[in-house]
N, C-alpha and C. Protein backbone atom coordinates (compact mmCIF):
# COMPACT_ATOMS: atom_id res chain seq x y z
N UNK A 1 16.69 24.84 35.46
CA UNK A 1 15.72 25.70 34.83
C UNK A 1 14.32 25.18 35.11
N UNK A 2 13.31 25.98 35.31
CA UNK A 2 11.89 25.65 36.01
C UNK A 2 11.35 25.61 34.29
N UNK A 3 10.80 24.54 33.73
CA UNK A 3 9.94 24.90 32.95
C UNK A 3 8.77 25.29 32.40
N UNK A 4 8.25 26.09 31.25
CA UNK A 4 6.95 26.61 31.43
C UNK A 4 5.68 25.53 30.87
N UNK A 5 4.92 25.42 31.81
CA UNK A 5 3.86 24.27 31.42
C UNK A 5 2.86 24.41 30.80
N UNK A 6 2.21 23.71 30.12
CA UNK A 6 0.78 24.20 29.39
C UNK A 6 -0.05 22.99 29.61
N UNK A 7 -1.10 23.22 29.25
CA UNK A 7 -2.20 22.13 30.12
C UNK A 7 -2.95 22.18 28.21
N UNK A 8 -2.78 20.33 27.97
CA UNK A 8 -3.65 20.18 26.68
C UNK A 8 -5.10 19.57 27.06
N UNK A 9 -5.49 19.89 25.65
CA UNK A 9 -6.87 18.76 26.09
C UNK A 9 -6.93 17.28 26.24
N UNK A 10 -8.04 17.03 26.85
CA UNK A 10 -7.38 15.35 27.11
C UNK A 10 -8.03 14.79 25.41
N UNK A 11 -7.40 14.17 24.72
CA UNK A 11 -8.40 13.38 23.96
C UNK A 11 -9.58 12.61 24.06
N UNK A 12 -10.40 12.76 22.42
CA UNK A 12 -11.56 12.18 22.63
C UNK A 12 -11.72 10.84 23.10
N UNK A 13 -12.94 10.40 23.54
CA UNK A 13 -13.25 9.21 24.10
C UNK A 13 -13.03 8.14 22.67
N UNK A 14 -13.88 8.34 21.77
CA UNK A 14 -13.04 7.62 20.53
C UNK A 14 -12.11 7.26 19.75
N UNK A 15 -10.93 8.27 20.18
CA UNK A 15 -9.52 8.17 20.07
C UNK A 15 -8.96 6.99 20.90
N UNK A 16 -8.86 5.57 20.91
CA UNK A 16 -7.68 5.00 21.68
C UNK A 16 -6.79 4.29 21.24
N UNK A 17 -5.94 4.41 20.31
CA UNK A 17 -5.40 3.60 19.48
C UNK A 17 -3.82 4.90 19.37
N UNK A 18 -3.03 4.24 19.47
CA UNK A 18 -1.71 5.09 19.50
C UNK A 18 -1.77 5.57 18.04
N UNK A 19 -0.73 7.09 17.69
CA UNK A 19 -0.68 7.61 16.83
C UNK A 19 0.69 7.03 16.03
N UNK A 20 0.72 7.53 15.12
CA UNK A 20 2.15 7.33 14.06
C UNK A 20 2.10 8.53 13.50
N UNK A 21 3.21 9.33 14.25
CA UNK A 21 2.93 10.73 13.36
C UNK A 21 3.29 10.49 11.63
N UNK A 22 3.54 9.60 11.31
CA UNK A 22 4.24 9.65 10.06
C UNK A 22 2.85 9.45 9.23
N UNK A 23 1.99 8.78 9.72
CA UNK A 23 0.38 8.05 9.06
C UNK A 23 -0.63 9.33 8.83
N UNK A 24 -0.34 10.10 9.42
CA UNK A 24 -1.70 11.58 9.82
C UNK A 24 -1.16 12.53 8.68
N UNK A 25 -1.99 13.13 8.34
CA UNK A 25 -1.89 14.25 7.50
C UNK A 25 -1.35 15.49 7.90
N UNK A 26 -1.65 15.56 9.31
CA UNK A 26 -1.18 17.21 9.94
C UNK A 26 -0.75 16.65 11.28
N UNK A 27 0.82 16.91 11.00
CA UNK A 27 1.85 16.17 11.93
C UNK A 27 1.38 16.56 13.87
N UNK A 28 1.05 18.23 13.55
CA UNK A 28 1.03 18.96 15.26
C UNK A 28 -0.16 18.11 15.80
N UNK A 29 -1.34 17.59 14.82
CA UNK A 29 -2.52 16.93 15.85
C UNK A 29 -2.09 15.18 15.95
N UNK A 30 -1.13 15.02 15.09
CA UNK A 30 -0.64 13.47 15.61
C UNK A 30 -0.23 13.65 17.22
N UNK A 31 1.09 14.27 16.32
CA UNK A 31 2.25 14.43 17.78
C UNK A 31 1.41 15.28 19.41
N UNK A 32 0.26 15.91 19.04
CA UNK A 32 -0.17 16.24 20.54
C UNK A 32 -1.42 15.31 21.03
N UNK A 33 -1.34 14.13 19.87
CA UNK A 33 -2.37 13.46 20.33
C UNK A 33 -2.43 12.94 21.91
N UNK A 34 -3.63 12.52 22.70
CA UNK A 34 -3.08 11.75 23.89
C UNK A 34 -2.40 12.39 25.09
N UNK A 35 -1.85 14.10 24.16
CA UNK A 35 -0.76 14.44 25.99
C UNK A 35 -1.79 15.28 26.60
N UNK A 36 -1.18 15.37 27.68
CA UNK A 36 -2.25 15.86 28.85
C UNK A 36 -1.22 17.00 29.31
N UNK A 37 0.27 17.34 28.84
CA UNK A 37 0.48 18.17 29.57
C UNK A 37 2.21 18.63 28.67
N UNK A 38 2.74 19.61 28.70
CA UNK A 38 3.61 20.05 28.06
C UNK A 38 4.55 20.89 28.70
N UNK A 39 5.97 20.86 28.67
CA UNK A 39 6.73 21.88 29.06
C UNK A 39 7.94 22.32 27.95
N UNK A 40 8.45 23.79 27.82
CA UNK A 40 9.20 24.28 27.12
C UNK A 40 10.54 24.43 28.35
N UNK A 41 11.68 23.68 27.61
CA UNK A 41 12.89 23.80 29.14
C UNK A 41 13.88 24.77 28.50
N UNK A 42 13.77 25.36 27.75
CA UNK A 42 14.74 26.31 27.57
C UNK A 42 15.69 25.77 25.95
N UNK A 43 16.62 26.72 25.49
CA UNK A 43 17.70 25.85 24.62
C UNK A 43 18.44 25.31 24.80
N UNK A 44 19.20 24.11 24.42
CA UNK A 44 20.88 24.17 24.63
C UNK A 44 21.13 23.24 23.57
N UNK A 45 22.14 22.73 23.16
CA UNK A 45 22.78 21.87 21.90
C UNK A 45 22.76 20.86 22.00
N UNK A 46 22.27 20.11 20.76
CA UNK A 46 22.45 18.96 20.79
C UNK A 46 23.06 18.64 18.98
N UNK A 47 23.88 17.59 18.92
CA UNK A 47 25.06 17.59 17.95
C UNK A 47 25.03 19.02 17.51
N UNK A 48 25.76 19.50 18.50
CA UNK A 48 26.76 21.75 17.16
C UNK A 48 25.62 22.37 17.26
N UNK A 49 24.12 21.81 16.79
CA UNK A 49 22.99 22.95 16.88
C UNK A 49 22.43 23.56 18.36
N UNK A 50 22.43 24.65 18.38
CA UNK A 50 21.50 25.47 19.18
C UNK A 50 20.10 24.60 18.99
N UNK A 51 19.48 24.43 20.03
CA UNK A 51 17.81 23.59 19.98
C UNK A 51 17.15 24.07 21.27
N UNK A 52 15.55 24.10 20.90
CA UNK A 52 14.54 24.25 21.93
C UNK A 52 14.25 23.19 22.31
N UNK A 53 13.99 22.91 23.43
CA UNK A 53 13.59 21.12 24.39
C UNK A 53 12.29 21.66 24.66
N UNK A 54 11.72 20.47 24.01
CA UNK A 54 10.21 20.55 24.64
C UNK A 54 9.49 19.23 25.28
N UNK A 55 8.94 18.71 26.29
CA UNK A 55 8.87 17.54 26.54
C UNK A 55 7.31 17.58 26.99
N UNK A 56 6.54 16.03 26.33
CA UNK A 56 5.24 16.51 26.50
C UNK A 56 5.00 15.06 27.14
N UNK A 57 3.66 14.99 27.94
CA UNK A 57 3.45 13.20 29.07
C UNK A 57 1.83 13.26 28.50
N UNK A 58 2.19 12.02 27.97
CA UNK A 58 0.56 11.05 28.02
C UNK A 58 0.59 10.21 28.56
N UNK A 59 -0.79 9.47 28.51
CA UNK A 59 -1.33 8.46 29.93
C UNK A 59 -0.10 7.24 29.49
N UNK A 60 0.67 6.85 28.45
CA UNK A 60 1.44 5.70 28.21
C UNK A 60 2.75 6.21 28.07
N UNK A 61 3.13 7.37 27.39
CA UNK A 61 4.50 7.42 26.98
C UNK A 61 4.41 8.92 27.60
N UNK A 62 5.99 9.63 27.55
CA UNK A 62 6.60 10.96 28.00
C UNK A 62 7.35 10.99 26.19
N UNK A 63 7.24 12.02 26.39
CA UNK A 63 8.60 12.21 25.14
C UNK A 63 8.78 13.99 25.09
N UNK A 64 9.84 14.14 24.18
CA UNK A 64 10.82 14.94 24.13
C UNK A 64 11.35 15.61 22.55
N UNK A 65 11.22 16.38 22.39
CA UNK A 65 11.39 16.84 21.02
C UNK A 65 12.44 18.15 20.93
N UNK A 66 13.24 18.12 20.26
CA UNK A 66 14.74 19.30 20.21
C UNK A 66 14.45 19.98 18.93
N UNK A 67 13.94 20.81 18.83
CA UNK A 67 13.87 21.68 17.16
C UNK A 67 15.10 22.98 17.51
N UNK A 68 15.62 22.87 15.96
CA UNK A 68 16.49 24.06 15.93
C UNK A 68 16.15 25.19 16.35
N UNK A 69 17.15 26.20 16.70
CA UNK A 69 16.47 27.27 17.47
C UNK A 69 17.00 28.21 16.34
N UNK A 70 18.27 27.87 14.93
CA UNK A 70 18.39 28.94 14.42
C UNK A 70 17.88 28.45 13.12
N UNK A 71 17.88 29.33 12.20
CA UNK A 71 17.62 28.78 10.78
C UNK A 71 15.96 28.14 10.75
N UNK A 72 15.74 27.45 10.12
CA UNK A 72 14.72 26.66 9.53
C UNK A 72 14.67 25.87 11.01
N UNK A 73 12.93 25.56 11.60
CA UNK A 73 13.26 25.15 12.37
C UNK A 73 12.92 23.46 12.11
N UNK A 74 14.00 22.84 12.40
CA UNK A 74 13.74 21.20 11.96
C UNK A 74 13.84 20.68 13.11
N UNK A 75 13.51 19.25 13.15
CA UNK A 75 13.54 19.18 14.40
C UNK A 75 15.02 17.78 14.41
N UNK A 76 15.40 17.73 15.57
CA UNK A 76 17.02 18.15 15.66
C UNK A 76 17.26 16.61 16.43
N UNK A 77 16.18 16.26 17.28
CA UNK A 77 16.32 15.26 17.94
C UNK A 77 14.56 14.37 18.92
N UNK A 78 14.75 13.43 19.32
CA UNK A 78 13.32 13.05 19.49
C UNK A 78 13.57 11.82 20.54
N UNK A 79 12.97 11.90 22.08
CA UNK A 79 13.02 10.73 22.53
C UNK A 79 11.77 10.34 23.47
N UNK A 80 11.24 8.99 22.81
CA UNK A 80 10.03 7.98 23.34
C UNK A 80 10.22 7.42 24.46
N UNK A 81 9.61 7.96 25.45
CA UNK A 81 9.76 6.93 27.09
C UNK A 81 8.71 6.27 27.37
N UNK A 82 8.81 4.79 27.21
CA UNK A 82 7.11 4.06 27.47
C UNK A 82 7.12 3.87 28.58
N UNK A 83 5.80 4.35 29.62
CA UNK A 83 5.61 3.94 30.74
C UNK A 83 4.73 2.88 31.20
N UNK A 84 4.77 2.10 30.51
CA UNK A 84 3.65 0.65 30.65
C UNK A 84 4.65 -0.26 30.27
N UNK A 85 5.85 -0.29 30.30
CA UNK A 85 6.84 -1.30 30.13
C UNK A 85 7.89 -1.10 31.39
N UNK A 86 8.22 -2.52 31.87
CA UNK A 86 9.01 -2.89 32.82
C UNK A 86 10.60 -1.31 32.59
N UNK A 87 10.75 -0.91 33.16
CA UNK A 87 12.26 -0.26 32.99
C UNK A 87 12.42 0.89 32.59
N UNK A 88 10.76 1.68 31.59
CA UNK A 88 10.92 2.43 31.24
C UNK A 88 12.01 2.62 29.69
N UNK A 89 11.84 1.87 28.99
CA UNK A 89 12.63 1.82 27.90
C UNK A 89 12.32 3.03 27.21
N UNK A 90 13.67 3.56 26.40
CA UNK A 90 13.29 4.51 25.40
C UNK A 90 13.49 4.27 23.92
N UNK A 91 13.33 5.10 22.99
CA UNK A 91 13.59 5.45 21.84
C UNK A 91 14.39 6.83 21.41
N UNK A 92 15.58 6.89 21.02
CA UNK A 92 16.00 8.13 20.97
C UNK A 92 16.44 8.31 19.40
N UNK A 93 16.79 9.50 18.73
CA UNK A 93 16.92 9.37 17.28
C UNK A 93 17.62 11.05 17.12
N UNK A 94 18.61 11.23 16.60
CA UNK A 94 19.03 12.51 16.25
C UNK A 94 18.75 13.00 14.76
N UNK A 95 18.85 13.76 14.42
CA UNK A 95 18.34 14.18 12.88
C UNK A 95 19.71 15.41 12.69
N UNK A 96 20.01 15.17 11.20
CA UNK A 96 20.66 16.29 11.12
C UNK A 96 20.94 16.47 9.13
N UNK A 97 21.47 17.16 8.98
CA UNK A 97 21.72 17.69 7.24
C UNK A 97 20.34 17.57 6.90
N UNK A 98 19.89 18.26 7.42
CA UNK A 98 17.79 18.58 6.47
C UNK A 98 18.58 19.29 5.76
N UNK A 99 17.90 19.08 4.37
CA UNK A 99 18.06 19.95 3.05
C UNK A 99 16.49 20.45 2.26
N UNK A 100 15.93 21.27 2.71
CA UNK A 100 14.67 21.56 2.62
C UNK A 100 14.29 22.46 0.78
N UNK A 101 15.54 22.20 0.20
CA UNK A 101 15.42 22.85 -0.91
C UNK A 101 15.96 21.57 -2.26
N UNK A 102 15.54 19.98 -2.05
CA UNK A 102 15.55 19.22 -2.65
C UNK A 102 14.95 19.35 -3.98
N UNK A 103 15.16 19.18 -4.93
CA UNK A 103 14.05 18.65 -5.90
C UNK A 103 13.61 17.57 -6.39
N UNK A 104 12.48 17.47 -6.03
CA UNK A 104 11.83 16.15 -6.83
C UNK A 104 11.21 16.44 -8.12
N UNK A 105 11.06 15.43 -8.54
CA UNK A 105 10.24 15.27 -10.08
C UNK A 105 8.97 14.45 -9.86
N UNK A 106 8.29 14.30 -10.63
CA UNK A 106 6.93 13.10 -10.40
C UNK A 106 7.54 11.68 -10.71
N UNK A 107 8.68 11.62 -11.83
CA UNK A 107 9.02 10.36 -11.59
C UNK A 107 9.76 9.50 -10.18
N UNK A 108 10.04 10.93 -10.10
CA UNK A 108 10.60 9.87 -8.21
C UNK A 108 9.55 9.53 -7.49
N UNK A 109 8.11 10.14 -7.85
CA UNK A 109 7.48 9.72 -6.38
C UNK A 109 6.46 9.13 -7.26
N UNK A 110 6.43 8.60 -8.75
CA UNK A 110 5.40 7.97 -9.44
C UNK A 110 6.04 6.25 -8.85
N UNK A 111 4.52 5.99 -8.44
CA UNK A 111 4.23 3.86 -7.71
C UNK A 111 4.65 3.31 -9.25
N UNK A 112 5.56 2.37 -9.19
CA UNK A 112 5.35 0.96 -10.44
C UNK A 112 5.17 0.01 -9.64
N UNK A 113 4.35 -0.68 -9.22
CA UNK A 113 3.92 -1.85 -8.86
C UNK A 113 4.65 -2.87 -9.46
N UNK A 114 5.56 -3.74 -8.35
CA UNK A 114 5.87 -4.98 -9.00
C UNK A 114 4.91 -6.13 -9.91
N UNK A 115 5.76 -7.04 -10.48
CA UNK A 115 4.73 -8.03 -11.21
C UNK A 115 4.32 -8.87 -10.16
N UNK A 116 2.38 -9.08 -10.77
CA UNK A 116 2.21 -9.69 -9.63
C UNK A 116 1.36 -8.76 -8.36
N UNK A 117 1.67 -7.74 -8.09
CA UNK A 117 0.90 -6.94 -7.07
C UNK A 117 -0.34 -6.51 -7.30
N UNK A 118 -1.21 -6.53 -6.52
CA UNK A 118 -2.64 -6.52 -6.87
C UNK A 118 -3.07 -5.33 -5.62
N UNK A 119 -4.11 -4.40 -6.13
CA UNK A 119 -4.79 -3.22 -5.02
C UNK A 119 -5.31 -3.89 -3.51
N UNK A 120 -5.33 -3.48 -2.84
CA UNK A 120 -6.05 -3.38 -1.79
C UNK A 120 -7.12 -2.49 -1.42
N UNK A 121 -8.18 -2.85 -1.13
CA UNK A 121 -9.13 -2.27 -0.52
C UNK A 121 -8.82 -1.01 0.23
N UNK A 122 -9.12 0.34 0.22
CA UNK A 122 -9.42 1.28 1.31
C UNK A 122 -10.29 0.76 2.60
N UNK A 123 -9.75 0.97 4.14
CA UNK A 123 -10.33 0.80 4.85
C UNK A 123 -10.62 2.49 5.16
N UNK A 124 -11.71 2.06 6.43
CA UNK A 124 -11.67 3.46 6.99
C UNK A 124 -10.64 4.04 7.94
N UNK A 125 -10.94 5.37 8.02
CA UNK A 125 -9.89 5.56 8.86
C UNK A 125 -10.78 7.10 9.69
N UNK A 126 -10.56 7.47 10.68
CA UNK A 126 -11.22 8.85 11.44
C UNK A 126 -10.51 10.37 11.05
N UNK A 127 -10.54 11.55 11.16
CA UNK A 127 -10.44 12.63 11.25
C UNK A 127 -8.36 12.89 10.76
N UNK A 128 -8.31 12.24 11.51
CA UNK A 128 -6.63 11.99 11.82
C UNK A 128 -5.89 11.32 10.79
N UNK A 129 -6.87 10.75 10.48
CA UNK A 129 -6.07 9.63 9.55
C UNK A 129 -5.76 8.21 9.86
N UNK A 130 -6.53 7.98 11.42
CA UNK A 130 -5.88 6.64 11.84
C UNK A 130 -6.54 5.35 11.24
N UNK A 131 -6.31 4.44 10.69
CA UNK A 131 -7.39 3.15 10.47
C UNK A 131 -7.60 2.82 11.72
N UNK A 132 -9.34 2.09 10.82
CA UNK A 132 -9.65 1.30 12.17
C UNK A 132 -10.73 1.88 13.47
N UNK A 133 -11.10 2.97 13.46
CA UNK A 133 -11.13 3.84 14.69
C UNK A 133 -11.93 4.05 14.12
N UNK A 134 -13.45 3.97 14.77
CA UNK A 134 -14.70 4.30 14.81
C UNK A 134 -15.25 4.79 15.81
């Protein structure tokens, strides 16, 4: 299958510090941080689900993202290829039983600080959310 490509922007000159999509507030400008270029390869399964493959290349890493193609779309599977390391090592990770209709309470997500723990300072951080980055 030929896939369809899209051309991103390159990031800012003040951006150089890798992302953590988990750290940013709005996951799509983590995860497209840095790529320069994107392709959609079509569906096919990965564990029983139907999934869309999408694979995107920045100047250090390639990666790869599988979101469901039916239902809710979650994303299904995820793999990190660093290209500044000997071999090309990856990271790969499957996801599966999302239950998007959980309930929480405030006591599950209320902090008790152990005894003993003391605040830390706010540093800064840029647009994104990243520390550090001025």
């Amino acid at each position: 299958m030929t896939p369809r490509s899209t051309r991103c922007a390159p990031p800012s000159a003040s951006r150089r510090r890798a992302v953590s999509t988990c750290s940013i507030p709005n996951p799509y400008e983590g995860l497209l941080y840095g790529v320069e270029s994107g392709a959609y390869y079509g569906e096919t399964w990965v564990g029983g689900v139907k999934a869309h493959h999408l694979a995107y290349r920045a100047a250090d890493i390639d990666w790869q993202l599988w979101v469901s193609a039916e239902g809710e779309p979650f994303p299904v599977k995820y793999v990190i290829t660093s290209k500044w390391m000997t071999g090309a090592p990856q990271f790969s990770v499957q996801l599966h039983d999302w239950n998007s209709m959980v309930s929480v309470s405030e006591a599950d997500v209320t902090f008790v600080p152990p005894d003993g723990a003391r605040e830390l300072e706010a540093g800064a951080v840029d647009e994104l959310g990243i520390a550090g980055t001025e």
